[in-house]
C-alpha atoms as a PDB file:
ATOM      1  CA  UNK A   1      10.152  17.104 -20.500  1.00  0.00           C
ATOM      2  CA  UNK A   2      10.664  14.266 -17.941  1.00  0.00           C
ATOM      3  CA  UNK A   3       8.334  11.200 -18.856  1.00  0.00           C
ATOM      4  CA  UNK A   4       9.107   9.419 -15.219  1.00  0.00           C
ATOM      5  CA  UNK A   5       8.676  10.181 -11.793  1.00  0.00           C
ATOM      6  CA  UNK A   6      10.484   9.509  -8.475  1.00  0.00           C
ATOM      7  CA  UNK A   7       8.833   7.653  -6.908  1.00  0.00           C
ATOM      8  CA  UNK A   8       9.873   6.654  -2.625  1.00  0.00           C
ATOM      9  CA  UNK A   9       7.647   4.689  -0.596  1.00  0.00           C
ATOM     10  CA  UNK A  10       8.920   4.365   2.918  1.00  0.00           C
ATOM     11  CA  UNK A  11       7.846   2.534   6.179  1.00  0.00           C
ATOM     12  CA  UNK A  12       8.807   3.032   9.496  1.00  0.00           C
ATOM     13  CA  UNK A  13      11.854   0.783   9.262  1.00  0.00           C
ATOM     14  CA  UNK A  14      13.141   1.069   5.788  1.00  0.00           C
ATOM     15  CA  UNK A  15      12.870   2.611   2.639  1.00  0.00           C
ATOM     16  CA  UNK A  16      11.063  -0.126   0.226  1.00  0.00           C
ATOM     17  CA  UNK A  17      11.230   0.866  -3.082  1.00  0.00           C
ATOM     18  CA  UNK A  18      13.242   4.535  -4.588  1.00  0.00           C
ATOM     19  CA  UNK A  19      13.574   4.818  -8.294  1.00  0.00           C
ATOM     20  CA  UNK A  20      12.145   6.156 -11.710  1.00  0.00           C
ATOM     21  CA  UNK A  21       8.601   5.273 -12.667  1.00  0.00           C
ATOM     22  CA  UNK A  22       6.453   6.249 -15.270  1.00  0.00           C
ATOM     23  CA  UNK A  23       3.333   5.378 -13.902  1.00  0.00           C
ATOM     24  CA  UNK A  24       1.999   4.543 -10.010  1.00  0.00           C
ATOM     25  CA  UNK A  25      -1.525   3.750  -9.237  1.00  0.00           C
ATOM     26  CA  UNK A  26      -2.279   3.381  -5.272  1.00  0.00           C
ATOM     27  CA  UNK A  27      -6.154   3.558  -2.587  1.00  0.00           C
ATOM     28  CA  UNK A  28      -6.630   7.079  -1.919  1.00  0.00           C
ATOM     29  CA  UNK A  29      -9.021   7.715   1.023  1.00  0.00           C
ATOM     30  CA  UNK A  30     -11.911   8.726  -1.907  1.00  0.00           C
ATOM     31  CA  UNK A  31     -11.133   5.718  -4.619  1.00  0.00           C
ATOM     32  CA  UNK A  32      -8.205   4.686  -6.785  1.00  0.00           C
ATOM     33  CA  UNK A  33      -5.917   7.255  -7.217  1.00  0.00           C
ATOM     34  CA  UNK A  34      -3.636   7.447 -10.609  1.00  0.00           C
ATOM     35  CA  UNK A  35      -0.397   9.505 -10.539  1.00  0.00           C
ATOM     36  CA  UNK A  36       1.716  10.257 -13.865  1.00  0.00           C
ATOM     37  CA  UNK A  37       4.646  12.477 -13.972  1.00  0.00           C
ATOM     38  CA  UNK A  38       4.217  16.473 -13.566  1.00  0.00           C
ATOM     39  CA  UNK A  39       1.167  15.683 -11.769  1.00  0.00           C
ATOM     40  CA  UNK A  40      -0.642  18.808  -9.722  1.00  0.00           C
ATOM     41  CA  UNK A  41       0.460  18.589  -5.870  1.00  0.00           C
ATOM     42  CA  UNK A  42      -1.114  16.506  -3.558  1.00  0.00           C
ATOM     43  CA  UNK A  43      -1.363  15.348  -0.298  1.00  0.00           C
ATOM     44  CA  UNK A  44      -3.537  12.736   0.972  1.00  0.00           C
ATOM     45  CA  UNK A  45      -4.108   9.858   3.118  1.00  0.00           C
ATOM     46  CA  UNK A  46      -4.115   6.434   1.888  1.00  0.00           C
ATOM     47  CA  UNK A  47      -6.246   2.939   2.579  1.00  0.00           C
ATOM     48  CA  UNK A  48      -4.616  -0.534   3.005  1.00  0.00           C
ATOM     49  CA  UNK A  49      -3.975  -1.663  -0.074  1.00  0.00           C
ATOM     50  CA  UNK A  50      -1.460  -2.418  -3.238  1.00  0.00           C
ATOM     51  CA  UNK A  51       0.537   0.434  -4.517  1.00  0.00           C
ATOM     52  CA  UNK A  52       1.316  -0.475  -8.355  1.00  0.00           C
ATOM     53  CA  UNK A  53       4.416   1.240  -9.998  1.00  0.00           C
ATOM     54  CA  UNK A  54       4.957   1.194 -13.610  1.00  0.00           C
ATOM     55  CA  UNK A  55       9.011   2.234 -13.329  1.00  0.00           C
ATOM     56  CA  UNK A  56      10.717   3.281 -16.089  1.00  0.00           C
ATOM     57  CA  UNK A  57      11.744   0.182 -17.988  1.00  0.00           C
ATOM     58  CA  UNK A  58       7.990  -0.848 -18.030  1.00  0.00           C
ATOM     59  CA  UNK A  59       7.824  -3.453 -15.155  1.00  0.00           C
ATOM     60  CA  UNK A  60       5.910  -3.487 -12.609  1.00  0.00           C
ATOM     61  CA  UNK A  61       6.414  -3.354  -8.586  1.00  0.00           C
ATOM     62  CA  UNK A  62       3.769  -3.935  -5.842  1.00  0.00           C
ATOM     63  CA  UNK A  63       4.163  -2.675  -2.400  1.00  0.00           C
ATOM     64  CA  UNK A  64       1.544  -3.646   0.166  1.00  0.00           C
ATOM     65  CA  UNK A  65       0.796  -0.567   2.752  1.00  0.00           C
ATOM     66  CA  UNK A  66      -1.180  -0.278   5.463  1.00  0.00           C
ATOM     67  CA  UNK A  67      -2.525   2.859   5.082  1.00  0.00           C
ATOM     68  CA  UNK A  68      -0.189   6.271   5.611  1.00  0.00           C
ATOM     69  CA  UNK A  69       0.253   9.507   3.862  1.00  0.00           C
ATOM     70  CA  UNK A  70       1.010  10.139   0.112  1.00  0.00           C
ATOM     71  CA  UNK A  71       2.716  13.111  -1.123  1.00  0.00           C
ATOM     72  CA  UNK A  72       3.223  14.396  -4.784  1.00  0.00           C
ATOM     73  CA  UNK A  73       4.852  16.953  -6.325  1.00  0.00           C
ATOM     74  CA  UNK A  74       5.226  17.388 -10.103  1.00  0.00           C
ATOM     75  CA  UNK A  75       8.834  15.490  -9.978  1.00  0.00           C
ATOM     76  CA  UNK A  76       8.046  13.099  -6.888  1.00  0.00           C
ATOM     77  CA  UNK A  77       5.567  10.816  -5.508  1.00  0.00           C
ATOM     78  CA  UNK A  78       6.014   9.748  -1.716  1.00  0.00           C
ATOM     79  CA  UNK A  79       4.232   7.271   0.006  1.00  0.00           C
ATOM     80  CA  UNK A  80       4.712   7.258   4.147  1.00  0.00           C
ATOM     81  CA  UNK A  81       3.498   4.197   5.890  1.00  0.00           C
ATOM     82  CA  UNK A  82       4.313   2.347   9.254  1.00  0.00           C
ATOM     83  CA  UNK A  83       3.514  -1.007   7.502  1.00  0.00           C
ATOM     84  CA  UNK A  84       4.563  -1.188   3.930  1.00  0.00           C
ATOM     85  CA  UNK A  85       5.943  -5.187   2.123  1.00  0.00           C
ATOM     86  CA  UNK A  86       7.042  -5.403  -1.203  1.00  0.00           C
ATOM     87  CA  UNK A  87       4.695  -7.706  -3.772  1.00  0.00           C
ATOM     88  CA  UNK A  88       7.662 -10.602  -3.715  1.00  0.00           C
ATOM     89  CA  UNK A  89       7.756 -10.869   0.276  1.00  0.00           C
ATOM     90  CA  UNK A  90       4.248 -10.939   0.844  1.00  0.00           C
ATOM     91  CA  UNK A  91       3.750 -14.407   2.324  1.00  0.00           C
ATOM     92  CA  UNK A  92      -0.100 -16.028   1.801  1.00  0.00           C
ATOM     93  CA  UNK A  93       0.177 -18.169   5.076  1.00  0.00           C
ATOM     94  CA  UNK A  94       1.538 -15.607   7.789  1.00  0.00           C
ATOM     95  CA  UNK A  95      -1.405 -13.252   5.683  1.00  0.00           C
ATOM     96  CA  UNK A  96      -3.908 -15.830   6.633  1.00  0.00           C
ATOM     97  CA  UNK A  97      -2.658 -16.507  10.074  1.00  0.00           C
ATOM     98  CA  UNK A  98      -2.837 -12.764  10.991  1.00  0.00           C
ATOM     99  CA  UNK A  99      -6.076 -12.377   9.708  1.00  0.00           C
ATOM    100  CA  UNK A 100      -7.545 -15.545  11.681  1.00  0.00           C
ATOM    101  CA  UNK A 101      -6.157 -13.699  14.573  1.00  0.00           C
ATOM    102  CA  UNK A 102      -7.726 -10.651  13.936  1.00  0.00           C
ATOM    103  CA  UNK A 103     -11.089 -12.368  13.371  1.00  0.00           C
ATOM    104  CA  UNK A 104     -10.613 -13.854  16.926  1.00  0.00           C
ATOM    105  CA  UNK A 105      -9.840 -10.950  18.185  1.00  0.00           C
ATOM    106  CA  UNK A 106     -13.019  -9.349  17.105  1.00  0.00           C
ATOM    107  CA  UNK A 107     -15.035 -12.549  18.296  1.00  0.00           C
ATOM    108  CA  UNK A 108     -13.554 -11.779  21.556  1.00  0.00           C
ATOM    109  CA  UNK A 109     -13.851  -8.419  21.833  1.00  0.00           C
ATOM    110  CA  UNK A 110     -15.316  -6.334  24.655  1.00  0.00           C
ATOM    111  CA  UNK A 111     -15.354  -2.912  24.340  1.00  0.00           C
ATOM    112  CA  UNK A 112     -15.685  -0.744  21.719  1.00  0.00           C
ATOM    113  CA  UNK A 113     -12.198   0.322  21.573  1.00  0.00           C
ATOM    114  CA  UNK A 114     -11.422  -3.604  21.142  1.00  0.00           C
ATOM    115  CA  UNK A 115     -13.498  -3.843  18.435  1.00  0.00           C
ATOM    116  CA  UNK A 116     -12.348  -1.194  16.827  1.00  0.00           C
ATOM    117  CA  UNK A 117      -8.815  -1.928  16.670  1.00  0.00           C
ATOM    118  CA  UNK A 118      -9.853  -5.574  15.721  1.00  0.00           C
ATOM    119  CA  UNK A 119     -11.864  -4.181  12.276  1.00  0.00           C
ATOM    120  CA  UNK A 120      -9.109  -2.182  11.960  1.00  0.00           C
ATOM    121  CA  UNK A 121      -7.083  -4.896  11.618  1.00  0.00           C
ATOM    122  CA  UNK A 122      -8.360  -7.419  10.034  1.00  0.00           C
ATOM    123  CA  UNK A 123      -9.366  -4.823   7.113  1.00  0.00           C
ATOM    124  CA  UNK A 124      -5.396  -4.734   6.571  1.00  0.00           C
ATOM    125  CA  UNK A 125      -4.744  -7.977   6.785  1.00  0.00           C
ATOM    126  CA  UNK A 126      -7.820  -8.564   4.377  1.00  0.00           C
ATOM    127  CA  UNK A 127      -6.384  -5.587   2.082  1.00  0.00           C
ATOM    128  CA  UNK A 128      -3.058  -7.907   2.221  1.00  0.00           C
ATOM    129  CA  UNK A 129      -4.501 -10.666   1.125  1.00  0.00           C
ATOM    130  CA  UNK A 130      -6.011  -9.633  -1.430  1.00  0.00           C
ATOM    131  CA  UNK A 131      -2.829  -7.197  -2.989  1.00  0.00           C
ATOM    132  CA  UNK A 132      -0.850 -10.480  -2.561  1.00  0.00           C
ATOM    133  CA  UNK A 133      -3.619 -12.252  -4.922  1.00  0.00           C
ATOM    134  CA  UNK A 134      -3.819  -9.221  -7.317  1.00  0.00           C
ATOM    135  CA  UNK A 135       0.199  -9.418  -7.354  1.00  0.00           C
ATOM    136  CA  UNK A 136       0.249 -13.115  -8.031  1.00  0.00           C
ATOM    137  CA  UNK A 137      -2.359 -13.099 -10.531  1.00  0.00           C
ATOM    138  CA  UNK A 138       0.030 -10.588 -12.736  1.00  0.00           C
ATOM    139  CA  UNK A 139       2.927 -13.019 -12.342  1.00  0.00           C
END
């Protein structure tokens, strides 16, 4: 019996992290979802937020997504996302810049369509900035 489980999480440009884990935690649409190996099939869309793998030698890895699809099967666990950053690149200041943006954006927005897009946003770039806090609190 297998005590890891591969784990992929991909964006729309590159694959960000492929390898072993034993243990990944990530925001399902309905709360925190917790994912160990041999787990039941699944598949489910994500929130903005920090995906936490425990990989096999018992460190850790944070990937910042922006929402997307998650799929798991017994051996694997793939996450799908157009926007997804590893823990180490997150950077605080082009975080904060974005989300002043996106406040302004709402501020200035006109339609509803425009405001949408502009809560949208600025509830990932507020999801960023607070994985890249979680991730540099564990460092």
């Amino acid at each position: 019996m297998a005590n890891t489980i591969h784990v992929d999480v991909v964006s729309a440009e590159e694959s960000i992290f492929s390898g072993e884990a034993r243990f990944v935690a990530l925001p399902g649409e309905a709360g925190e979802l917790g994912i160990y190996p041999r787990h039941t099939p699944l598949i489910t869309r994500i929130r903005p937020g920090a995906v936490r793998i425990e990989t096999a030698d018992g460190g850790e890895e944070f990937v910042f997504v922006a929402g997307g699809i998650l799929e798991v099967q017994p051996n694997a666990v793939t996450v799908l996302s157009d926007t997804a950053i590893r823990g180490k690149d997150l950077d605080d200041e082009k975080a904060s810049q974005a989300k002043a943006a996106a406040e302004e954006a709402l501020k200035n927005a006109r339609s509803d369509i425009d405001i949408a897009m502009a809560q949208s946003e600025l509830a990932v770039m507020a999801a960023q900035l607070a994985a890249l806090r979680k991730y540099r609190q564990k460092k």
